[in-house]
Protein backbone atom coordinates (compact mmCIF):
# COMPACT_ATOMS: atom_id res chain seq x y z
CA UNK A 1 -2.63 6.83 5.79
CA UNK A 2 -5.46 5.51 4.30
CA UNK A 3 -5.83 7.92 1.84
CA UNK A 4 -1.85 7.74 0.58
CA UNK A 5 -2.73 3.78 0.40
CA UNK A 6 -5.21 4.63 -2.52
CA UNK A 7 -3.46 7.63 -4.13
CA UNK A 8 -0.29 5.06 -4.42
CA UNK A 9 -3.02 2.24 -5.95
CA UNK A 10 -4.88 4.23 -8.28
CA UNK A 11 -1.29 5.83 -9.59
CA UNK A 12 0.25 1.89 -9.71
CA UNK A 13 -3.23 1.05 -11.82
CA UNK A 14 -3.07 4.18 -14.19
CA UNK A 15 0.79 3.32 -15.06
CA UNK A 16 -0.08 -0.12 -15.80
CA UNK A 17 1.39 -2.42 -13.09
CA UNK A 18 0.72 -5.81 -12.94
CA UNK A 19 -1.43 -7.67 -10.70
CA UNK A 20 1.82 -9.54 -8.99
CA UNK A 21 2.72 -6.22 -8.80
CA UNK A 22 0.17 -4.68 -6.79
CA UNK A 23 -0.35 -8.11 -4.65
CA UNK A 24 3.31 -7.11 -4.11
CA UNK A 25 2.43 -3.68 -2.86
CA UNK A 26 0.08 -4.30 -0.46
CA UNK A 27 1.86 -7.10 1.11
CA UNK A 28 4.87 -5.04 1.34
CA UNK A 29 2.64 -2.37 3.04
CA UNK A 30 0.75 -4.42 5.25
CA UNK A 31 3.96 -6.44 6.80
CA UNK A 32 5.45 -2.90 6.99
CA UNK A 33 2.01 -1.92 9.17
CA UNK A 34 2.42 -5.11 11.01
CA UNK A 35 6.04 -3.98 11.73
CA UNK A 36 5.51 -1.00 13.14
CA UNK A 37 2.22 -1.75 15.18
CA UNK A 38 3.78 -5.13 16.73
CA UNK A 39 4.42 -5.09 20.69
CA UNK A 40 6.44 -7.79 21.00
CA UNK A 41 9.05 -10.03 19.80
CA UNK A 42 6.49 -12.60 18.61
CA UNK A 43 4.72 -10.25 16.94
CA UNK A 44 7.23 -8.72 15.28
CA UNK A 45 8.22 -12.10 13.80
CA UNK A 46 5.29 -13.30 12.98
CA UNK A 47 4.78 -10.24 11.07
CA UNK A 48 8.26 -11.25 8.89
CA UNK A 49 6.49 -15.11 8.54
CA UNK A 50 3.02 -13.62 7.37
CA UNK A 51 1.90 -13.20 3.81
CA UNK A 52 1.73 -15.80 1.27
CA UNK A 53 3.68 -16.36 -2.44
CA UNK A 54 1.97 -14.33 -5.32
CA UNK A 55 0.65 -17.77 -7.56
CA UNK A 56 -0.65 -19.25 -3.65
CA UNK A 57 -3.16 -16.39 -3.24
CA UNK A 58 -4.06 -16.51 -7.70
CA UNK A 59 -4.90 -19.84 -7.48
CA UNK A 60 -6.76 -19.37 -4.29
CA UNK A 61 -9.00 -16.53 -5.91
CA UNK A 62 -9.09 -18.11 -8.91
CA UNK A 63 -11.22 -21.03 -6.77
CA UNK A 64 -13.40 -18.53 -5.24
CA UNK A 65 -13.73 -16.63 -8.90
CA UNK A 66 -15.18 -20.24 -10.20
CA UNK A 67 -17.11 -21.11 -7.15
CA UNK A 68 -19.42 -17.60 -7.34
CA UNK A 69 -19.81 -18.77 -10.99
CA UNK A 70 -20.86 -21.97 -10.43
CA UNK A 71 -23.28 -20.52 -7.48
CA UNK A 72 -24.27 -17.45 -10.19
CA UNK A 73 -24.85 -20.17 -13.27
CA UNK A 74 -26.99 -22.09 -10.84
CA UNK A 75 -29.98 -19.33 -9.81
């Protein structure tokens, strides 16, 4: 499985997708993993409730991105 994950990756990067695009992808693969692995009803909702909007998770690395600047510019 793990393999197919980075065939379909390295095939979405050569075509040119965006990076919504792939944040898309693996989302949509890792609820689908969460979907199939839950046990119970909980789980299998909390798998629909998990994940986060595309610009929530940007702006989030885009803090961490300037923080490990700020922590390179300083040594």
């Amino acid at each position: 499985m793990l393999r197919l994950v980075t065939v379909v990756f390295v095939l979405a990067v050569a075509i040119g997708c965006s990076n919504r695009e792939l944040y898309q992808l693996g989302q949509g693969y890792q609820k689908s993993d969460c979907i199939q692995n839950a046990q119970s009803g909980e789980e299998f909702q909390n798998c629909h409730q998990a994940g986060k909007p595309y610009q929530e998770y940007k702006k989030e690395r885009e803090a961490v991105v300037e923080s490990q600047k700020s922590e390179g510019d300083k040594r």
